[in-house]
N, C-alpha and C. Protein backbone atom coordinates (compact mmCIF):
# COMPACT_ATOMS: atom_id res chain seq x y z
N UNK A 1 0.82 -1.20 0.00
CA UNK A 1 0.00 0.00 0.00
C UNK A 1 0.86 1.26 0.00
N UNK A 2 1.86 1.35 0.88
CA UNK A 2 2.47 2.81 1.08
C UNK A 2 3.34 2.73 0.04
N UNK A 3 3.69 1.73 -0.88
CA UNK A 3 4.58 1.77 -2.09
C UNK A 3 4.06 1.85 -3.08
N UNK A 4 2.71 2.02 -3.14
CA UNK A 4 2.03 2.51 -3.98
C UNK A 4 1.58 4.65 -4.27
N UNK A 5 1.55 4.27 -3.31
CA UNK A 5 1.46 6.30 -2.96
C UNK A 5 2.78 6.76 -3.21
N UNK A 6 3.86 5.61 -3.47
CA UNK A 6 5.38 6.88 -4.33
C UNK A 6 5.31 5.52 -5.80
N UNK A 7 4.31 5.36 -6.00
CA UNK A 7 4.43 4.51 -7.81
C UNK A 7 4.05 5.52 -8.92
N UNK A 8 3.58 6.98 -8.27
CA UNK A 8 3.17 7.50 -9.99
C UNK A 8 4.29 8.21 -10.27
N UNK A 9 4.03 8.73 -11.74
CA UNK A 9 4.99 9.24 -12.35
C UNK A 9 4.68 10.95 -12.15
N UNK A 10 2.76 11.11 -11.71
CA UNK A 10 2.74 12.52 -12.13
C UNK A 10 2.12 12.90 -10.77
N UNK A 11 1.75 14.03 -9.79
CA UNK A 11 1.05 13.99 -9.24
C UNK A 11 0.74 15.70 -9.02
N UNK A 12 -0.24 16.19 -8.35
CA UNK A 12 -0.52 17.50 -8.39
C UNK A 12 -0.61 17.84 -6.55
N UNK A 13 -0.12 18.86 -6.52
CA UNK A 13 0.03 19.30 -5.25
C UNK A 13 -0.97 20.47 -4.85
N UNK A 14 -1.56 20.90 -3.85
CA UNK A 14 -2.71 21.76 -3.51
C UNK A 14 -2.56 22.78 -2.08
N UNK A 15 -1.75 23.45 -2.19
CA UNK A 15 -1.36 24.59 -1.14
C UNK A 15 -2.84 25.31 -0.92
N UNK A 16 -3.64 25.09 0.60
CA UNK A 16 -4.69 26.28 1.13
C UNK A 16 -3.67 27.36 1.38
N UNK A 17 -4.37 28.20 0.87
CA UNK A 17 -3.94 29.81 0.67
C UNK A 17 -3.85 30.77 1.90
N UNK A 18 -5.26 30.38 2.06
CA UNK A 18 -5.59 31.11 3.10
C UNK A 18 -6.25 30.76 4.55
N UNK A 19 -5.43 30.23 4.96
CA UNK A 19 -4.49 29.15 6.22
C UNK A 19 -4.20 29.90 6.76
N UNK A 20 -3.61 29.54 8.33
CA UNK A 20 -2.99 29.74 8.92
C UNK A 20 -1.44 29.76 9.13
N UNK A 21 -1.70 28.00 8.82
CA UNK A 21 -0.69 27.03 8.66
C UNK A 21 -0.75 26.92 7.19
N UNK A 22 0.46 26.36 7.08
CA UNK A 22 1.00 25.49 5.08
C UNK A 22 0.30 24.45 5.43
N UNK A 23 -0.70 23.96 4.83
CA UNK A 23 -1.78 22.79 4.98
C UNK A 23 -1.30 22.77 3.23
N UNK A 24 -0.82 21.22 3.06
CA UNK A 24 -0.87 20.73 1.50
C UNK A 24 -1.18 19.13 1.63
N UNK A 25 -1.58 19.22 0.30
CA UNK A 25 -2.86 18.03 0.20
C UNK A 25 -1.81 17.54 -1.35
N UNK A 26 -2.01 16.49 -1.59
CA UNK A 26 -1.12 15.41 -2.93
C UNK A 26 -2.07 14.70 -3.38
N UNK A 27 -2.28 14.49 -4.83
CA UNK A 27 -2.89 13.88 -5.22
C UNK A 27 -2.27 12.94 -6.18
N UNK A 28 -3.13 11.91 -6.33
CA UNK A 28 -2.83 11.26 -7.64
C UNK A 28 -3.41 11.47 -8.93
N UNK A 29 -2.77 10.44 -10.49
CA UNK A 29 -3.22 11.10 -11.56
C UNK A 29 -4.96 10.83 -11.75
N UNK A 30 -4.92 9.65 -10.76
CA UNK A 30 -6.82 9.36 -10.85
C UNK A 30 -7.71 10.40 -9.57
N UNK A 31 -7.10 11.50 -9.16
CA UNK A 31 -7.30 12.62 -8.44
C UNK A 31 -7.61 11.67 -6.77
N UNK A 32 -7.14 10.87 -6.16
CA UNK A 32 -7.01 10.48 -4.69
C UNK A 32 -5.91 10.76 -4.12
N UNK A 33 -6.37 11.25 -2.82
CA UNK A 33 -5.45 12.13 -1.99
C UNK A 33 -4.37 11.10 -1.92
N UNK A 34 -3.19 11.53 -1.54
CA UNK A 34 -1.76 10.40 -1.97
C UNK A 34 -1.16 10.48 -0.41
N UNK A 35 -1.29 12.03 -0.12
CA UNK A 35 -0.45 12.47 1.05
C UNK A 35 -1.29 14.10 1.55
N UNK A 36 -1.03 14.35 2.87
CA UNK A 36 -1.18 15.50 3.21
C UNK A 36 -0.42 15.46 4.49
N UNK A 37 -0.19 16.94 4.66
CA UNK A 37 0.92 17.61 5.77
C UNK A 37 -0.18 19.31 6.01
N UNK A 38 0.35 19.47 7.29
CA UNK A 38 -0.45 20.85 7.77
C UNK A 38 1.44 21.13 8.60
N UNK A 39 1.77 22.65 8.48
CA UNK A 39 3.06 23.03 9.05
C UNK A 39 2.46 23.17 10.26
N UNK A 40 3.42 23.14 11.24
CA UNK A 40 2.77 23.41 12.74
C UNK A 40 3.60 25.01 12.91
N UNK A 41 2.55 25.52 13.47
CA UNK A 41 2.55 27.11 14.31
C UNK A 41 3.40 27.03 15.06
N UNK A 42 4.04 28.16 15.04
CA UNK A 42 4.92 28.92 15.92
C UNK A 42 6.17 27.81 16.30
N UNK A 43 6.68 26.91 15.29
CA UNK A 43 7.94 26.52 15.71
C UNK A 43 9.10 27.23 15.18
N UNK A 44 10.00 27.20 16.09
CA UNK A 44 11.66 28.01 15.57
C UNK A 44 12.04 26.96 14.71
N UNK A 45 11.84 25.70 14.76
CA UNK A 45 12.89 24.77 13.86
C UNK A 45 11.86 24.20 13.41
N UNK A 46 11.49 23.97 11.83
CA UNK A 46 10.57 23.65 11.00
C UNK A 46 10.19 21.67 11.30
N UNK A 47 9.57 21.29 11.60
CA UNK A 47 9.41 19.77 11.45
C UNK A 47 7.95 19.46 11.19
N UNK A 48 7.65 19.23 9.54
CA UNK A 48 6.63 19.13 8.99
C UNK A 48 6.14 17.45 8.66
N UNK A 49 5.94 16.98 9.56
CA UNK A 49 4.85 15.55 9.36
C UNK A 49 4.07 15.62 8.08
N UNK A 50 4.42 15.00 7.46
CA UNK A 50 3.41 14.11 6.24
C UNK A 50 2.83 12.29 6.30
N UNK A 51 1.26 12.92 6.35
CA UNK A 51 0.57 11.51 6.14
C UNK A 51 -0.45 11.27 4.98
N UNK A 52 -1.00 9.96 5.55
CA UNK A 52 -1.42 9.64 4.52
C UNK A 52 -2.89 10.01 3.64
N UNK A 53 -3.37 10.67 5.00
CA UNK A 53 -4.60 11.43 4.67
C UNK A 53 -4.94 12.31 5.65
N UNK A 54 -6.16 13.52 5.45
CA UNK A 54 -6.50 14.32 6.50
C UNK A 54 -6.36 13.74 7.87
N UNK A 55 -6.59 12.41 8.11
CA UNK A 55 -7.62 11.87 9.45
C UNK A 55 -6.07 12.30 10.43
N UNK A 56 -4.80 11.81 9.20
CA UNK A 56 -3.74 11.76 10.45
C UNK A 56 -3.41 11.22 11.26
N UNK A 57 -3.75 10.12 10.94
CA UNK A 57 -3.43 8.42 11.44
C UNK A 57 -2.34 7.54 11.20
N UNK A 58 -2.12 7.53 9.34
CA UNK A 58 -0.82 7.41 9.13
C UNK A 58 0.12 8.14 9.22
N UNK A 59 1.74 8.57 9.74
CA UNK A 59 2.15 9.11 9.61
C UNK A 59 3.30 8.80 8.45
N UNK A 60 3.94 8.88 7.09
CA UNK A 60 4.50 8.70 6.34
C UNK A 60 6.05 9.11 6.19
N UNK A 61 6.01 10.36 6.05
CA UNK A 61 7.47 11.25 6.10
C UNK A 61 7.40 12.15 6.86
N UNK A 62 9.02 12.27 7.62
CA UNK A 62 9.19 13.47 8.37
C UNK A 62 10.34 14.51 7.77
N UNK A 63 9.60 15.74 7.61
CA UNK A 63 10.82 17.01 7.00
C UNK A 63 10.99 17.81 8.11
N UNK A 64 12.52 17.41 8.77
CA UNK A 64 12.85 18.22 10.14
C UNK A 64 14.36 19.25 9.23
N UNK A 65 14.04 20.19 10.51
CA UNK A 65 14.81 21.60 9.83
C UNK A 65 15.96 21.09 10.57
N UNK A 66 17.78 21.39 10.18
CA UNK A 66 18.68 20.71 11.48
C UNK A 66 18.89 21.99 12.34
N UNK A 67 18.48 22.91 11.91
CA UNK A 67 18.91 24.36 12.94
C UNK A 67 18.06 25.17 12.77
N UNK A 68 17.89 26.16 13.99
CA UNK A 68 16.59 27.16 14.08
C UNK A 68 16.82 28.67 12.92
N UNK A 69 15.89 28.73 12.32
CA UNK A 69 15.77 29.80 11.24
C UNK A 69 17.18 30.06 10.73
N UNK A 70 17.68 29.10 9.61
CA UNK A 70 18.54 29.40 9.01
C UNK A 70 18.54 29.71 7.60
N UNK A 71 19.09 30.24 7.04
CA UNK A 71 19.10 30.97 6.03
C UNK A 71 19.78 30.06 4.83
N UNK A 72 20.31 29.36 4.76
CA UNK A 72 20.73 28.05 4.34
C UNK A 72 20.33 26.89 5.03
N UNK A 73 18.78 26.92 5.11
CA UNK A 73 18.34 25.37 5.87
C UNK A 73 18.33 24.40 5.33
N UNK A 74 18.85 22.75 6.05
CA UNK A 74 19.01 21.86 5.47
C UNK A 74 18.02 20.96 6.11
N UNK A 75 17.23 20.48 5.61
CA UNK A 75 15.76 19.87 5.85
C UNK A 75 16.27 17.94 5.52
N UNK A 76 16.54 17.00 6.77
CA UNK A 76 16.30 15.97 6.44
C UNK A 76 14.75 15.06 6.74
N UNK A 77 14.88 14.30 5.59
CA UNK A 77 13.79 13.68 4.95
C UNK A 77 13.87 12.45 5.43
N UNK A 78 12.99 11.64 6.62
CA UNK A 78 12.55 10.64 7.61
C UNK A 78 11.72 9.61 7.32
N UNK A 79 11.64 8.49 7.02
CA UNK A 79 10.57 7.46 6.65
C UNK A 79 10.16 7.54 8.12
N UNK A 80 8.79 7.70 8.68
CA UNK A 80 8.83 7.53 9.84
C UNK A 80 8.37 6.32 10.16
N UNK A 81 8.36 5.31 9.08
CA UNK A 81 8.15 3.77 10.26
C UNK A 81 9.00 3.05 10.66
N UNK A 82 10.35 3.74 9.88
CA UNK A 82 11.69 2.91 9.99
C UNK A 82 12.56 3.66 10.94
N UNK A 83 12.04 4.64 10.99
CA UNK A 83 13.02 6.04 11.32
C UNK A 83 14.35 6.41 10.54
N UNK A 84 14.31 5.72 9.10
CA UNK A 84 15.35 5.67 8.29
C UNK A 84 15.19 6.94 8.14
N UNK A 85 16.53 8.14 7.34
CA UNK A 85 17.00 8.99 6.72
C UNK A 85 16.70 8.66 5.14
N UNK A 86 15.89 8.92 4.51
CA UNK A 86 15.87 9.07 3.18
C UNK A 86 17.07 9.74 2.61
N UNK A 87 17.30 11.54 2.61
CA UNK A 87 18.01 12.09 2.31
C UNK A 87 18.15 12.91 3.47
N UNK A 88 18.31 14.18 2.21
CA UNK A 88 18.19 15.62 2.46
C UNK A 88 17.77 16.64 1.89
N UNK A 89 17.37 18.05 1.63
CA UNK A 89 17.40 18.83 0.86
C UNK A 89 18.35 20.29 1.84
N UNK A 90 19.32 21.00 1.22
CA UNK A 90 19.63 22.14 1.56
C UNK A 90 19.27 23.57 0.57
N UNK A 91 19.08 24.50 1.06
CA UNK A 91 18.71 26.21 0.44
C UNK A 91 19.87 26.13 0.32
N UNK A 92 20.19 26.61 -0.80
CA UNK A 92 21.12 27.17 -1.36
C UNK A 92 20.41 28.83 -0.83
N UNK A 93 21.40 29.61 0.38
CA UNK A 93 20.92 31.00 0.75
C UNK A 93 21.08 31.95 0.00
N UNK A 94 22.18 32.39 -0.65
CA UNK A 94 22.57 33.70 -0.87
C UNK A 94 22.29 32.92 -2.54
N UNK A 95 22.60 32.25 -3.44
CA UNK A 95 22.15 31.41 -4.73
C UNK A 95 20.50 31.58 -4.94
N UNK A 96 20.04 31.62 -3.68
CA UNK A 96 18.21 31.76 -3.80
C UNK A 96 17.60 33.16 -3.71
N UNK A 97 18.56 34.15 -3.43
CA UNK A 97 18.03 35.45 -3.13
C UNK A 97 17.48 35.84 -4.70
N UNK A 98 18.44 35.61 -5.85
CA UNK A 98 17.50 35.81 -7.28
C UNK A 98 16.73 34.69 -7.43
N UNK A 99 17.63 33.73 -7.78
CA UNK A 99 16.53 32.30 -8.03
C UNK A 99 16.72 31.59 -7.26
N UNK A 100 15.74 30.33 -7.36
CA UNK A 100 15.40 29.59 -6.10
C UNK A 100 16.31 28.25 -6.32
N UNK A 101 17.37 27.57 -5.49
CA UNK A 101 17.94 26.23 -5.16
C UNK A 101 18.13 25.83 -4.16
N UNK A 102 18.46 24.43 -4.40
CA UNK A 102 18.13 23.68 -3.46
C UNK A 102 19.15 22.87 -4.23
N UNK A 103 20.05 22.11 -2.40
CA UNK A 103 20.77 20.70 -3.42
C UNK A 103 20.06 19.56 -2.79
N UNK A 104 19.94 18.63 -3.38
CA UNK A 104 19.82 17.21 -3.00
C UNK A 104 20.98 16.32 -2.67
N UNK A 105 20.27 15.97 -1.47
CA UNK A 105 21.73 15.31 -0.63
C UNK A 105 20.99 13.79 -0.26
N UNK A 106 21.90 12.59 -0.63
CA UNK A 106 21.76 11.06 -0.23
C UNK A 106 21.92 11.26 1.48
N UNK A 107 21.04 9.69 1.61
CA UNK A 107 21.44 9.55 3.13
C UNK A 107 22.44 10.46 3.99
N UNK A 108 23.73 10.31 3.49
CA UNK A 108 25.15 10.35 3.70
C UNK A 108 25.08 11.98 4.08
N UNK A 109 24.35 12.91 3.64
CA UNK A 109 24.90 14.12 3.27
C UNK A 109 26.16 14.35 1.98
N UNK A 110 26.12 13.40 1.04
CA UNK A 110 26.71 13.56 -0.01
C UNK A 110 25.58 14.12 -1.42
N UNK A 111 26.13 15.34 -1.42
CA UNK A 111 25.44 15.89 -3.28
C UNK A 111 25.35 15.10 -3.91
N UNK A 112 24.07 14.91 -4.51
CA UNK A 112 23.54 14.20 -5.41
C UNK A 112 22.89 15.12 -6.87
N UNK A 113 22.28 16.09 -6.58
CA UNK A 113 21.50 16.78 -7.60
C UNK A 113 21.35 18.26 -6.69
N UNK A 114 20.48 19.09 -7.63
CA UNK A 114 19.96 20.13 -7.52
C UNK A 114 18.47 20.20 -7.98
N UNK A 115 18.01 20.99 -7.03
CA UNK A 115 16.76 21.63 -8.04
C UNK A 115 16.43 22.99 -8.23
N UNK A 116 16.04 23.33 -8.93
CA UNK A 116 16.44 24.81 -9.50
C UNK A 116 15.44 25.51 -10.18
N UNK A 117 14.92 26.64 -10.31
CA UNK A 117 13.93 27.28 -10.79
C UNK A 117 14.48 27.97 -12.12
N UNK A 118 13.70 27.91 -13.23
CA UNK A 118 13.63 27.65 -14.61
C UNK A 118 14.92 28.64 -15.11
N UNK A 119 14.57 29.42 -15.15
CA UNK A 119 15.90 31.20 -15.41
C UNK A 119 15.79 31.39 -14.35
N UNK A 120 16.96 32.76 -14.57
CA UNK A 120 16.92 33.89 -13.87
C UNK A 120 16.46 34.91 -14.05
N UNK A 121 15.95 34.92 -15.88
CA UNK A 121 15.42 36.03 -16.09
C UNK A 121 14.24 36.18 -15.84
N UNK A 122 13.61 34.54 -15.79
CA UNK A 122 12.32 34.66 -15.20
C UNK A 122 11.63 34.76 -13.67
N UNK A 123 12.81 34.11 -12.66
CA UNK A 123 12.80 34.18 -11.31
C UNK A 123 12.74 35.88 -11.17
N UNK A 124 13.77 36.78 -11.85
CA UNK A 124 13.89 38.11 -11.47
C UNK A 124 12.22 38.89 -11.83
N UNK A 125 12.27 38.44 -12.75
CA UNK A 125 11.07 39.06 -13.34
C UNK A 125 9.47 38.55 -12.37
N UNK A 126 9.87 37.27 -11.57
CA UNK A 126 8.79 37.07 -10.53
C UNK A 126 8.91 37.31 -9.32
N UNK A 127 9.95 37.82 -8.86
CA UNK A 127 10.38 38.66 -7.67
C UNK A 127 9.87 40.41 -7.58
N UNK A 128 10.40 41.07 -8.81
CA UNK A 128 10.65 42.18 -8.88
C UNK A 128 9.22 42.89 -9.38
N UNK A 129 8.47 42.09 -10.38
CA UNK A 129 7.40 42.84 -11.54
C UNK A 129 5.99 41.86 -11.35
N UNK A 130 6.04 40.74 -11.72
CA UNK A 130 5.13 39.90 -11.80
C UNK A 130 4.91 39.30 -10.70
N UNK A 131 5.14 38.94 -9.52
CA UNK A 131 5.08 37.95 -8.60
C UNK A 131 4.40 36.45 -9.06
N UNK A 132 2.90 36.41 -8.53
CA UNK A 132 2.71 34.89 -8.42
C UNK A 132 1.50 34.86 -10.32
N UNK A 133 1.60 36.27 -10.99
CA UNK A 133 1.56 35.92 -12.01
C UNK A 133 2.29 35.00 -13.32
N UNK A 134 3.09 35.14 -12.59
CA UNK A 134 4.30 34.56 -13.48
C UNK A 134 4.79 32.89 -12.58
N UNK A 135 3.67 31.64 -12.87
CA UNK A 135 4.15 30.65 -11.72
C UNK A 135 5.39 30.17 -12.36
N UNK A 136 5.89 29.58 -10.76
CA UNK A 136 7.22 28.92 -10.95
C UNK A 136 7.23 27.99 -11.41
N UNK A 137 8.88 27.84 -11.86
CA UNK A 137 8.92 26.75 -12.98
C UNK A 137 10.21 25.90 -12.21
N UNK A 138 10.36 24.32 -11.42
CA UNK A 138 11.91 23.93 -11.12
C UNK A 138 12.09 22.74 -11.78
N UNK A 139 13.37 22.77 -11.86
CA UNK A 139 14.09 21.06 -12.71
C UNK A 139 15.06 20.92 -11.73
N UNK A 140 14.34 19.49 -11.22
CA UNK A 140 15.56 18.80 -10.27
C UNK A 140 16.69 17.72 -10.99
N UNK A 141 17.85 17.61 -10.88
CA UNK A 141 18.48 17.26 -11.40
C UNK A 141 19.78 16.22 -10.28
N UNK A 142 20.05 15.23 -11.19
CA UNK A 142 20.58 14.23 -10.20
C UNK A 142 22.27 14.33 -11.35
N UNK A 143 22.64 14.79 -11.20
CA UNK A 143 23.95 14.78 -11.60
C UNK A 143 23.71 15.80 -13.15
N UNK A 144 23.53 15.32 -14.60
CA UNK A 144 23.51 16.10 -15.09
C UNK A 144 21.74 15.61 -16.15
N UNK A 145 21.31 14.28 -15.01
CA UNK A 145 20.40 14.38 -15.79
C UNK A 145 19.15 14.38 -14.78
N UNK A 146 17.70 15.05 -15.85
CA UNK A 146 17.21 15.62 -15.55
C UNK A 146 16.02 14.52 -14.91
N UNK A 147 15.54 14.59 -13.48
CA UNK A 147 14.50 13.29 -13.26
C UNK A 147 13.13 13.79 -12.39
N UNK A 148 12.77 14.89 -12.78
CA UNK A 148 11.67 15.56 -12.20
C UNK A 148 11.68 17.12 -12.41
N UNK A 149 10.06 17.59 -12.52
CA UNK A 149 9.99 18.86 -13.03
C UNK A 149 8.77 19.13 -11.87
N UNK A 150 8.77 20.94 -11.37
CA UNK A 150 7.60 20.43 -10.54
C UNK A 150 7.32 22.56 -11.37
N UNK A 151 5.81 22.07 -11.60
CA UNK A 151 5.49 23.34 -12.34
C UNK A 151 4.29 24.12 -11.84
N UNK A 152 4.68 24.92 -11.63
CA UNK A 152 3.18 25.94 -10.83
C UNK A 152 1.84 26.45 -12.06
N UNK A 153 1.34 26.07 -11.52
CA UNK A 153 -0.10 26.72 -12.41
C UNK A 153 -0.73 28.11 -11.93
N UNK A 154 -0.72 28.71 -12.62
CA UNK A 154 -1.75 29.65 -12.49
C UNK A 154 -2.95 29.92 -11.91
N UNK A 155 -3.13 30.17 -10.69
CA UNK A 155 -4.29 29.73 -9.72
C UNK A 155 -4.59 31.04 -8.99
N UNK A 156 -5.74 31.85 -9.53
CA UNK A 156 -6.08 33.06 -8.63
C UNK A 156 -5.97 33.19 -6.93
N UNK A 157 -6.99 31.72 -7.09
CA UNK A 157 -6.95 31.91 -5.46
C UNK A 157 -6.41 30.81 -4.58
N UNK A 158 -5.15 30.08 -5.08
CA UNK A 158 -4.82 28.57 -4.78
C UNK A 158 -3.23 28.87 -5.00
N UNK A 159 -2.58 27.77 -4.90
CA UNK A 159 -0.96 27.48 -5.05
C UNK A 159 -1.12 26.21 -5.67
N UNK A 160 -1.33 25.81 -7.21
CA UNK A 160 -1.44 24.65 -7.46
C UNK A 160 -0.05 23.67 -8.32
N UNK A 161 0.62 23.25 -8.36
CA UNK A 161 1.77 22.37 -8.31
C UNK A 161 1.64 21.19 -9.25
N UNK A 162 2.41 20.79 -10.61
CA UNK A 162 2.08 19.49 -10.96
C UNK A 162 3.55 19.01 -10.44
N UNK A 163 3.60 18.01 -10.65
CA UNK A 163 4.91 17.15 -10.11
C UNK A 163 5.05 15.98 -11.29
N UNK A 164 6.32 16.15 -11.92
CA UNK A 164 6.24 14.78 -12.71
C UNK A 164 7.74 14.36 -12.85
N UNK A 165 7.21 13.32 -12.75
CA UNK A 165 8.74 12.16 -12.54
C UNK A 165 9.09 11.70 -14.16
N UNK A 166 8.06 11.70 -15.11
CA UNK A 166 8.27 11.15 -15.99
C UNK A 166 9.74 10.91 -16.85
N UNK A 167 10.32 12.13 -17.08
CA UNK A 167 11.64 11.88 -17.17
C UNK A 167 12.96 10.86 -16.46
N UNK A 168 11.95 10.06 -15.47
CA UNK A 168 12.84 9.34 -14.89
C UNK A 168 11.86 8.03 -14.32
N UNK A 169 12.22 7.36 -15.45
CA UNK A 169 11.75 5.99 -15.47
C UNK A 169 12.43 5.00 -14.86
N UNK A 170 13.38 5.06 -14.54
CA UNK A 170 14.61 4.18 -14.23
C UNK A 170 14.56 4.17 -12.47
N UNK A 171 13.69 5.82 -12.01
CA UNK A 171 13.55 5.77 -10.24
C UNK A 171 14.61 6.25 -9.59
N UNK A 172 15.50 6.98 -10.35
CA UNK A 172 17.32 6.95 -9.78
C UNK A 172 16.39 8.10 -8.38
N UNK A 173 16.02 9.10 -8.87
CA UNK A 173 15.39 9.62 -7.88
C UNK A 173 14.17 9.11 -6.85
N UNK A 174 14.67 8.93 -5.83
CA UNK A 174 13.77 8.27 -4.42
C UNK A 174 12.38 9.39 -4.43
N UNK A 175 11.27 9.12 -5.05
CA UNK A 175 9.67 9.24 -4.80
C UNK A 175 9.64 10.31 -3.72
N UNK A 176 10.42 9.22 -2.27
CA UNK A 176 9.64 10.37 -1.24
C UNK A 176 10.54 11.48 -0.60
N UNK A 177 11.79 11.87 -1.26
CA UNK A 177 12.72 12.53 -1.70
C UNK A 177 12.06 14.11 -2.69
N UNK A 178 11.31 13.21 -3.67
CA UNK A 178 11.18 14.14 -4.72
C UNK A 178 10.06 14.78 -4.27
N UNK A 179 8.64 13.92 -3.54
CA UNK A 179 7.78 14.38 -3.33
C UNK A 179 7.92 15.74 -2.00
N UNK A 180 9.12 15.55 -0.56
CA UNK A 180 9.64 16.21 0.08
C UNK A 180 10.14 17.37 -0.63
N UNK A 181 10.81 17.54 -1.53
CA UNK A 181 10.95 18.89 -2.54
C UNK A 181 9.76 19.45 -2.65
N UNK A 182 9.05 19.04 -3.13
CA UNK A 182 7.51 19.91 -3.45
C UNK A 182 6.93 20.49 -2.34
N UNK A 183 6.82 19.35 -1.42
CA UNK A 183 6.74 19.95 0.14
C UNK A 183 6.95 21.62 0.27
N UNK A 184 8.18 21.19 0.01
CA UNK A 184 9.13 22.28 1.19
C UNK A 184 8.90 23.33 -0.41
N UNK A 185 8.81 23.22 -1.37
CA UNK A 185 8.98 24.23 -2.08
C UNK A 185 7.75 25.01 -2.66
N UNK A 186 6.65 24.55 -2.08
CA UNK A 186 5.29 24.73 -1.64
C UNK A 186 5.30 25.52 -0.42
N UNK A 187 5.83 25.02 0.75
CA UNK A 187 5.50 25.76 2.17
C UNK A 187 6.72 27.28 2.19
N UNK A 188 7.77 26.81 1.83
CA UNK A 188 8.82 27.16 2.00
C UNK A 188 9.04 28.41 0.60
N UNK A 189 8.98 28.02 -0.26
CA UNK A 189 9.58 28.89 -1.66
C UNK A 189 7.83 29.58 -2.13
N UNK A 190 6.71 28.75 -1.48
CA UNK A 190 5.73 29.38 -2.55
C UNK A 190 5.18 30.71 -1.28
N UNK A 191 5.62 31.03 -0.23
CA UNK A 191 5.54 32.02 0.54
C UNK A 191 5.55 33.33 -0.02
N UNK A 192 6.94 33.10 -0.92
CA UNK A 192 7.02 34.36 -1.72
C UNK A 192 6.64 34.89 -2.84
N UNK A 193 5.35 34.28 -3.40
CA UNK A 193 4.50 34.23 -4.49
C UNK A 193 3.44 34.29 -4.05
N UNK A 194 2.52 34.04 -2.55
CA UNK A 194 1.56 34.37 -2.06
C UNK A 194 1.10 35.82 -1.89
């Protein structure tokens, strides 16, 4: 069952707007909820629980921050039935002030990939002029090839997200790795497009 909720290739992500909390909801391509996470209030060090549905019964993945409000935060990624380390993801800080990165880090804390938002001419141009008219565009990348795209839609009153693996048939990229990117680049990166 739970290896089924990281088997698709495509899935769409659903940021409430107008929350309190980063409440995001995952779907699949036959539109059933896959995953959901709500951020918890008022913590200094980010640790965002993802399960398997609203009720919040299963708990699935854990995205814990390793230090309080950092500016280069490095977010590891938790199976929580194993308490295994999936990965990691780190902000690239002062690299994200125009555009947005992130590296991908194995178990180990060894670089593996990046993910990265489309230009710069277009990141600048959604910072400076356009904001959340202009949605974001990232390509995560595992060395020099390319194994997931996660693309913002145009949503008046929403933060809506597709996610697709398709470029990577082979799986080199870990599901709940990739799906943890969207996460965090939903709660975390789509702040500044709200």
């Amino acid at each position: 069952m739970m290896e089924s909720i990281f088997g698709y290739t495509h899935y769409l992500l659903r940021r409430q707007v107008l929350a309190l909390t980063g409440t995001v909801r995952i779907y699949t391509p036959q539109g059933e909820m896959a995953l959901f996470c709500r951020q918890r209030m008022f913590r200094l060090k980010e640790d965002i629980r993802v399960y398997r549905d609203e009720s919040m019964a299963q708990e699935v993945l854990q995205i814990r921050a390793r230090q309080v409000l950092d500016f280069s935060a490095a977010y590891d990624v938790v199976e929580s039935a194993s308490g295994m380390k999936v990965g990691a993801l780190r902000r690239r800080g002062w690299q994200s002030l125009a555009r947005d990165e992130w590296q991908i880090l194995n178990a180990s804390d060894e670089i593996i990939g990046t993910v990265q938002e489309d230009s710069l001419g277009r990141a600048l141009l959604r910072r400076f002029l356009l904001g959340s008219l202009l949605p974001q565009h990232y390509l995560a990348t595992l060395g020099t090839t390319l194994v997931a795209e996660y693309r913002q839609r145009f949503h008046l009153f929403g933060y809506v997200m597709e996610i697709d693996f398709s470029t990577d048939p082979a799986r080199q990229f870990d599901r709940r790795l990739g799906l943890a990117v969207a996460i965090l680049l939903a709660i975390i990166e789509g702040k500044q497009s709200s």
